[in-house]
N, C-alpha and C. Protein backbone atom coordinates (compact mmCIF):
# COMPACT_ATOMS: atom_id res chain seq x y z
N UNK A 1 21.66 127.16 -144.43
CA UNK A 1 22.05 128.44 -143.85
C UNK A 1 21.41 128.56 -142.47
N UNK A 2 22.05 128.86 -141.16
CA UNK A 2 21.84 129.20 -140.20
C UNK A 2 22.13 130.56 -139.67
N UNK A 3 21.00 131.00 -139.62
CA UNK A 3 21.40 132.41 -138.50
C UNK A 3 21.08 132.57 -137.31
N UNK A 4 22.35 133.18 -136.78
CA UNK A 4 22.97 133.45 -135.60
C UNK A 4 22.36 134.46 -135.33
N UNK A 5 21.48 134.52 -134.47
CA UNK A 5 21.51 136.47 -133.52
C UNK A 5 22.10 135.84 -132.46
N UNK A 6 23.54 136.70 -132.68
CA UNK A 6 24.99 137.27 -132.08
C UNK A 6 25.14 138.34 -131.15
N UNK A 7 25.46 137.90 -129.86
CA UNK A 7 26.17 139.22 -129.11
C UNK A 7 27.66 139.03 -129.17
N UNK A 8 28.89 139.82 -129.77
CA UNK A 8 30.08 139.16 -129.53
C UNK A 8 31.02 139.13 -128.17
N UNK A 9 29.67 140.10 -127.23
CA UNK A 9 30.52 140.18 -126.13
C UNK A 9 30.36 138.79 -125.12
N UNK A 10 29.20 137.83 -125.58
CA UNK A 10 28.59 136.81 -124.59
C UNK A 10 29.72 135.53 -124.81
N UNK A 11 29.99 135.08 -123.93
CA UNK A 11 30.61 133.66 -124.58
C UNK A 11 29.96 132.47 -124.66
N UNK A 12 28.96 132.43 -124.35
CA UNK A 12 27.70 131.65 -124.83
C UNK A 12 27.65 131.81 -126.62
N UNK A 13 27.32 132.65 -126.69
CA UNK A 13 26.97 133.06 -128.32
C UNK A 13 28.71 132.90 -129.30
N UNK A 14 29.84 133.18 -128.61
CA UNK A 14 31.11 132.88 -129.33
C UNK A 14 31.02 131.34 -129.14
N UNK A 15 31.06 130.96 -128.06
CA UNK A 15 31.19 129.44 -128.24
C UNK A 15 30.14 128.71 -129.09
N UNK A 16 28.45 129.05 -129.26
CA UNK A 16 27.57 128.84 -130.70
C UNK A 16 28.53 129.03 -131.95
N UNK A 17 28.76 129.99 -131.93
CA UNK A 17 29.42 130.11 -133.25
C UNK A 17 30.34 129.54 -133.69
N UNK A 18 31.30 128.96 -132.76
CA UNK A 18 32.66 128.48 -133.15
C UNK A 18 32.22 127.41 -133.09
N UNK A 19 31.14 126.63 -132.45
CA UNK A 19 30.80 125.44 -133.05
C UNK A 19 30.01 124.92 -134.35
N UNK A 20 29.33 125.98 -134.98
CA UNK A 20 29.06 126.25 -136.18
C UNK A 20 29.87 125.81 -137.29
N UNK A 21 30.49 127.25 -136.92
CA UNK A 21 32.20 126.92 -137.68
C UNK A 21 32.91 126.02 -137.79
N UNK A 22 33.02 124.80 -136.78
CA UNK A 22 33.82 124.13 -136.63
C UNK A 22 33.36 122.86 -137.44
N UNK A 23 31.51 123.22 -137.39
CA UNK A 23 30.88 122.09 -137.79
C UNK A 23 30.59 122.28 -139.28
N UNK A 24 31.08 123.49 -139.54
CA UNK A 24 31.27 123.67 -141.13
C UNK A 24 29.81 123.55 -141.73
N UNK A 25 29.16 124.72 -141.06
CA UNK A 25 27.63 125.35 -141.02
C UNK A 25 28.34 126.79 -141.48
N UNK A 26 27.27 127.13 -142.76
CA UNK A 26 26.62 128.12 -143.53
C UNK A 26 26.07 129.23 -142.38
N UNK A 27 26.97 130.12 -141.77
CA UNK A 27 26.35 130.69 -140.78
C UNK A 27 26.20 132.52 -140.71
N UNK A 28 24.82 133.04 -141.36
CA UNK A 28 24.76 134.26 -141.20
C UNK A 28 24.59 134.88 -140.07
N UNK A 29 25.59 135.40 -139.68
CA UNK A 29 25.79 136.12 -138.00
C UNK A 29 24.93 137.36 -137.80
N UNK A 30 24.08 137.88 -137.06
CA UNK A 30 23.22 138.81 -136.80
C UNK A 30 23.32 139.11 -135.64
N UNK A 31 24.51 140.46 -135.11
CA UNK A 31 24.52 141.17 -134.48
C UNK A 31 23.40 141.81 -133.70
N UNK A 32 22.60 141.29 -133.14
CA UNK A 32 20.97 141.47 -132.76
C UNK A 32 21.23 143.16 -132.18
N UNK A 33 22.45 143.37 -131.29
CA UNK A 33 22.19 144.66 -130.53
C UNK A 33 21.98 145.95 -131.52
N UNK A 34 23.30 145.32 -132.48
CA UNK A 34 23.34 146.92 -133.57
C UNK A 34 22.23 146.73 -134.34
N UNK A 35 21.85 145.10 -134.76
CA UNK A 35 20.44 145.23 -135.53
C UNK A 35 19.49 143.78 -135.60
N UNK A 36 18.82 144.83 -134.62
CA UNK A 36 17.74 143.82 -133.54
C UNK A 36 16.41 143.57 -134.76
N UNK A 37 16.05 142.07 -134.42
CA UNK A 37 15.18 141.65 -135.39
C UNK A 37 13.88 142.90 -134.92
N UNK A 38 12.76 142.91 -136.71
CA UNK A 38 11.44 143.55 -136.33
C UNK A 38 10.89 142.39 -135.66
N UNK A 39 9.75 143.18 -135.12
CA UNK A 39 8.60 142.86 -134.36
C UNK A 39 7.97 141.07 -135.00
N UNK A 40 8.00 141.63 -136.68
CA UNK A 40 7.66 140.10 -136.90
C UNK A 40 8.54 139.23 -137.31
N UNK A 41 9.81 139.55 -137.52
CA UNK A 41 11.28 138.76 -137.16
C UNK A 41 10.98 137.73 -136.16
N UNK A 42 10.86 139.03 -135.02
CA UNK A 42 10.92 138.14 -133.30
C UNK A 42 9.42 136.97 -133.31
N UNK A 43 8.54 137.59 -133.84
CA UNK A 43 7.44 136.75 -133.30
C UNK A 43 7.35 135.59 -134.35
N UNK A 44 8.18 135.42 -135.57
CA UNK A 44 8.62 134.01 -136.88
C UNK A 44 9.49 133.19 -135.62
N UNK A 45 10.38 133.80 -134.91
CA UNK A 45 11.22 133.44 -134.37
C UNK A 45 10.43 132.51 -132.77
N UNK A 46 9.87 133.25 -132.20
CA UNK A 46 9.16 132.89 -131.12
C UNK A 46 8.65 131.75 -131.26
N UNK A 47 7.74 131.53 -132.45
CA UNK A 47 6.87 130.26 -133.15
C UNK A 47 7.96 129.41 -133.46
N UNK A 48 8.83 129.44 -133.99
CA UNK A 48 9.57 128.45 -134.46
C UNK A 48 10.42 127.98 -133.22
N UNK A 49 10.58 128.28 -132.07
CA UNK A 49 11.17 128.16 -130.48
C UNK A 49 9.88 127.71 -129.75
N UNK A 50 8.70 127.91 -130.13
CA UNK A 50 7.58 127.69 -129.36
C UNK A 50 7.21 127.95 -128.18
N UNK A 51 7.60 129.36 -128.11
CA UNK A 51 8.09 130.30 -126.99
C UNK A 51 6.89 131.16 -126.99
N UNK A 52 6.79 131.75 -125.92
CA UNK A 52 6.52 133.05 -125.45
C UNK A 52 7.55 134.16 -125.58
N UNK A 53 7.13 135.41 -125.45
CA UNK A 53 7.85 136.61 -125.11
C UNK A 53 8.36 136.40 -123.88
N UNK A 54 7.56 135.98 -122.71
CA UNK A 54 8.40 136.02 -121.57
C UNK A 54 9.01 135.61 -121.63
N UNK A 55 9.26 134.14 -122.31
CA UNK A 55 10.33 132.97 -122.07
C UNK A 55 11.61 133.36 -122.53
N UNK A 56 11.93 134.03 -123.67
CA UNK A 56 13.06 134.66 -124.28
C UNK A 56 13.30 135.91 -123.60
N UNK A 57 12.82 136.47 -122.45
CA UNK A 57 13.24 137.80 -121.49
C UNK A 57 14.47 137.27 -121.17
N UNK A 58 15.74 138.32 -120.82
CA UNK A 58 16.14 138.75 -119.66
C UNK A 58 16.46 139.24 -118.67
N UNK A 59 16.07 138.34 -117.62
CA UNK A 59 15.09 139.00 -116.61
C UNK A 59 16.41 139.39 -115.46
N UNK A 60 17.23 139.28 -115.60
CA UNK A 60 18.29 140.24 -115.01
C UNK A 60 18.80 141.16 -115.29
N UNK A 61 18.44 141.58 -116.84
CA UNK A 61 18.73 143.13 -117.46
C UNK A 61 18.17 144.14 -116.28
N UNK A 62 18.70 145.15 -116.44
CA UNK A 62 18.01 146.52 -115.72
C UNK A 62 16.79 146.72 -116.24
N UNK A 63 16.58 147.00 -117.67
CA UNK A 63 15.95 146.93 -118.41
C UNK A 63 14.25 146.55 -117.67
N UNK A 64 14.88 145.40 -117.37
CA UNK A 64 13.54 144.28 -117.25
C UNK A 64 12.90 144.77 -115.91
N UNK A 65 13.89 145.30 -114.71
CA UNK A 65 12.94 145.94 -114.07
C UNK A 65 12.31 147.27 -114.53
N UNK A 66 12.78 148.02 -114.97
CA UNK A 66 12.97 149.56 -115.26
C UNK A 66 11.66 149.61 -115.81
N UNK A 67 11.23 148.31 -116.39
CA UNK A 67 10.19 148.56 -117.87
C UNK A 67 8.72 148.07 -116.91
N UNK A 68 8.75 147.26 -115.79
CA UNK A 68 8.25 146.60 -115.34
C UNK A 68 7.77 145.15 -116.17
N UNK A 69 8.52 144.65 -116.72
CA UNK A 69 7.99 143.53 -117.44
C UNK A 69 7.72 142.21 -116.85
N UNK A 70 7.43 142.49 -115.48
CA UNK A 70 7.73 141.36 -114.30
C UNK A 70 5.59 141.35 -114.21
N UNK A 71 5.06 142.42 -114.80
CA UNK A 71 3.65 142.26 -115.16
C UNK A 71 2.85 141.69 -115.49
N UNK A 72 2.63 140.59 -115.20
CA UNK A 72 1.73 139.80 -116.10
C UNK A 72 0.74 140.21 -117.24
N UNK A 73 0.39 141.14 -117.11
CA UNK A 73 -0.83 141.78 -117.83
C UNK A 73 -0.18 142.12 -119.24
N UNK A 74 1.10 141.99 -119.68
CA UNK A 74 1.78 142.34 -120.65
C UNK A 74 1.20 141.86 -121.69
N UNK A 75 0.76 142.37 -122.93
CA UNK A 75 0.17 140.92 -123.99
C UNK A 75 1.68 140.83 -124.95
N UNK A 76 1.60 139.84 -125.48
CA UNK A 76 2.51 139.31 -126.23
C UNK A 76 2.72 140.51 -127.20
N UNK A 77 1.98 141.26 -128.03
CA UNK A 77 2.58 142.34 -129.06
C UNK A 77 3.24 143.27 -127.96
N UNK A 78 2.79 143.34 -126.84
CA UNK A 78 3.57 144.69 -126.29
C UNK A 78 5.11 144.43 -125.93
N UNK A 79 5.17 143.41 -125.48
CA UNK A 79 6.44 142.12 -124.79
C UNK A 79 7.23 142.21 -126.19
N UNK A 80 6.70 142.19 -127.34
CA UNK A 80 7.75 141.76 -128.36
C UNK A 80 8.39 142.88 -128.53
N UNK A 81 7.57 144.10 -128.88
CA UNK A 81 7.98 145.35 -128.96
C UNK A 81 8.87 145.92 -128.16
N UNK A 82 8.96 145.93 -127.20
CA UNK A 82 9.75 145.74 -125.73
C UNK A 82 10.95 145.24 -126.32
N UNK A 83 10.75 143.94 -126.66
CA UNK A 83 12.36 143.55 -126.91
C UNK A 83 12.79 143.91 -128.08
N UNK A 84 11.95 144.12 -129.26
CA UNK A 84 12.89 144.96 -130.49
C UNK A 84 13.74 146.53 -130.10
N UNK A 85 12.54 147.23 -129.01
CA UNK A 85 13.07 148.37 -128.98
C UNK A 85 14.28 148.64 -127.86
N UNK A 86 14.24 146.71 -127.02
CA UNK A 86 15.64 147.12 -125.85
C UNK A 86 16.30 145.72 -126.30
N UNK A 87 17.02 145.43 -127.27
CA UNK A 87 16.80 143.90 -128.07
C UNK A 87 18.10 142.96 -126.75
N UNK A 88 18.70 144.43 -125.91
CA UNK A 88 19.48 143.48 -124.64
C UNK A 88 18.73 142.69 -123.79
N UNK A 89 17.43 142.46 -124.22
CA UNK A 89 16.19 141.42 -123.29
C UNK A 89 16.08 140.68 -123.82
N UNK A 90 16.45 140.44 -125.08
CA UNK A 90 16.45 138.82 -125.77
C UNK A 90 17.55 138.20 -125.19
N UNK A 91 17.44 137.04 -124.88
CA UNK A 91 17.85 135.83 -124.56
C UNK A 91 18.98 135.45 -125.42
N UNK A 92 20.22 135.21 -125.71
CA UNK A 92 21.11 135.07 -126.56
C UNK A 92 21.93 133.49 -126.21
N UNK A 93 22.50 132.67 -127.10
CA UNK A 93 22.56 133.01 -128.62
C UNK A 93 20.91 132.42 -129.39
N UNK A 94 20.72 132.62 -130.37
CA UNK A 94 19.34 132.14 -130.90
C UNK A 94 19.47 131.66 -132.39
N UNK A 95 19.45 130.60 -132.74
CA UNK A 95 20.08 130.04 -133.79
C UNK A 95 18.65 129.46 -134.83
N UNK A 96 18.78 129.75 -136.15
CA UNK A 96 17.66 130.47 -137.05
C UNK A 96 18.23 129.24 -138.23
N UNK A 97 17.20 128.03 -138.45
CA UNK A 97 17.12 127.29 -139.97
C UNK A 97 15.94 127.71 -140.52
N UNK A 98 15.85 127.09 -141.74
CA UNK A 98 14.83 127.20 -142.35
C UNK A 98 13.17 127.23 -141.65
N UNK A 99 13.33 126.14 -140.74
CA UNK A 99 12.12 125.64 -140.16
C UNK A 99 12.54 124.98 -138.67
N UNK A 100 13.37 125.61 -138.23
CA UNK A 100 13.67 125.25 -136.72
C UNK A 100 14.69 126.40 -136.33
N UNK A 101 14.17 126.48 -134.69
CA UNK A 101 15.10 127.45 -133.83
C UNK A 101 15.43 126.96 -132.87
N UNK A 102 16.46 127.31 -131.86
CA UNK A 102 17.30 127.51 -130.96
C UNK A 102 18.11 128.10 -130.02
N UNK A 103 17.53 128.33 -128.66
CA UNK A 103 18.47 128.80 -127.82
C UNK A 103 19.10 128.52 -127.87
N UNK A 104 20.42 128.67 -128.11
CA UNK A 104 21.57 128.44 -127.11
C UNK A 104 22.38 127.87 -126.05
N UNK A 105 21.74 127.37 -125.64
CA UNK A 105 22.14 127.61 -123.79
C UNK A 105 21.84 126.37 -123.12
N UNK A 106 22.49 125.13 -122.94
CA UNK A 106 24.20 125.48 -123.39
C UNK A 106 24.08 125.56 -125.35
N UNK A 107 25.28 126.05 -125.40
CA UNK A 107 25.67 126.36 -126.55
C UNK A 107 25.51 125.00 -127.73
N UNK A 108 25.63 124.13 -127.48
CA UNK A 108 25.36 122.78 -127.99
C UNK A 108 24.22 122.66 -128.73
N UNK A 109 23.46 122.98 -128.14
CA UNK A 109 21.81 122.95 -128.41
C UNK A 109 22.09 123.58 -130.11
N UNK A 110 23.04 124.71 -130.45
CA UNK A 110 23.28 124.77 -131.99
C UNK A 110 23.35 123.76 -132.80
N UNK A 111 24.05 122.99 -132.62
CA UNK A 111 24.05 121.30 -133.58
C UNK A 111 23.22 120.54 -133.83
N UNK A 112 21.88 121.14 -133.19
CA UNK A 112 20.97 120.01 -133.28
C UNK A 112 20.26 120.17 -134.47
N UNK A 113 20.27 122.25 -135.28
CA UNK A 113 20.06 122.69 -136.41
C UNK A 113 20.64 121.91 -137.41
N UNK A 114 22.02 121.50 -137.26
CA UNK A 114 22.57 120.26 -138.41
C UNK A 114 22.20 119.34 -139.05
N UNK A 115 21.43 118.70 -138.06
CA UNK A 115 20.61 117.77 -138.86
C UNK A 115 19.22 117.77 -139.41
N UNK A 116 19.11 118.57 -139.17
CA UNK A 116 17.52 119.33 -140.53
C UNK A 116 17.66 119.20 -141.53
């Protein structure tokens, strides 16, 4: 089983998916905007991407200036919180196995969950 946190408006994240699909992957779709992972969702998620909070920003949202998250001084619980409570600053698509994650981007990078 793979999950998808899904925007359906991105075509980044439709084209993840339809390669999913195509690849005839078990795929629970997670609409992140209507229902954005918790705090320790995002930060299971972060670890398993081996990410930072910043790294999964986006930093062309309005958002991202508005909030000032361009701060360094941000600590990682505040950054996460940030993105549960504006979840249009996560980075999309983000693709969820058991024990491995994935941006997206390019969209390809989904298939590599297949072989786990």
């Amino acid at each position: 089983m793979i999950r998808l946190y899904h925007n359906p408006r991105c075509s980044k994240s439709r084209e993840a998916l339809a390669l999913l699909q195509e690849a005839g992957a078990e795929v629970e779709v997670i609409e992140y905007l209507k229902h954005p992972p918790t705090a320790a969702e995002l930060d299971h998620i972060l670890t398993l991407l081996q990410l930072e909070p910043r790294d999964l920003l986006r930093t062309k949202e309005e958002e991202y200036e508005t909030l000032c998250l361009d701060d360094i001084t941000l600590e990682r619980e505040s950054l996460i919180e940030t993105m549960v409570d504006n979840p249009m600053l996560i980075e999309r698509p983000i693709a969820v196995s058991a024990n491995m994650a994935v941006v997206g981007r390019p969209p390809e990078k989904v298939l590599s969950l297949l072989d786990r």
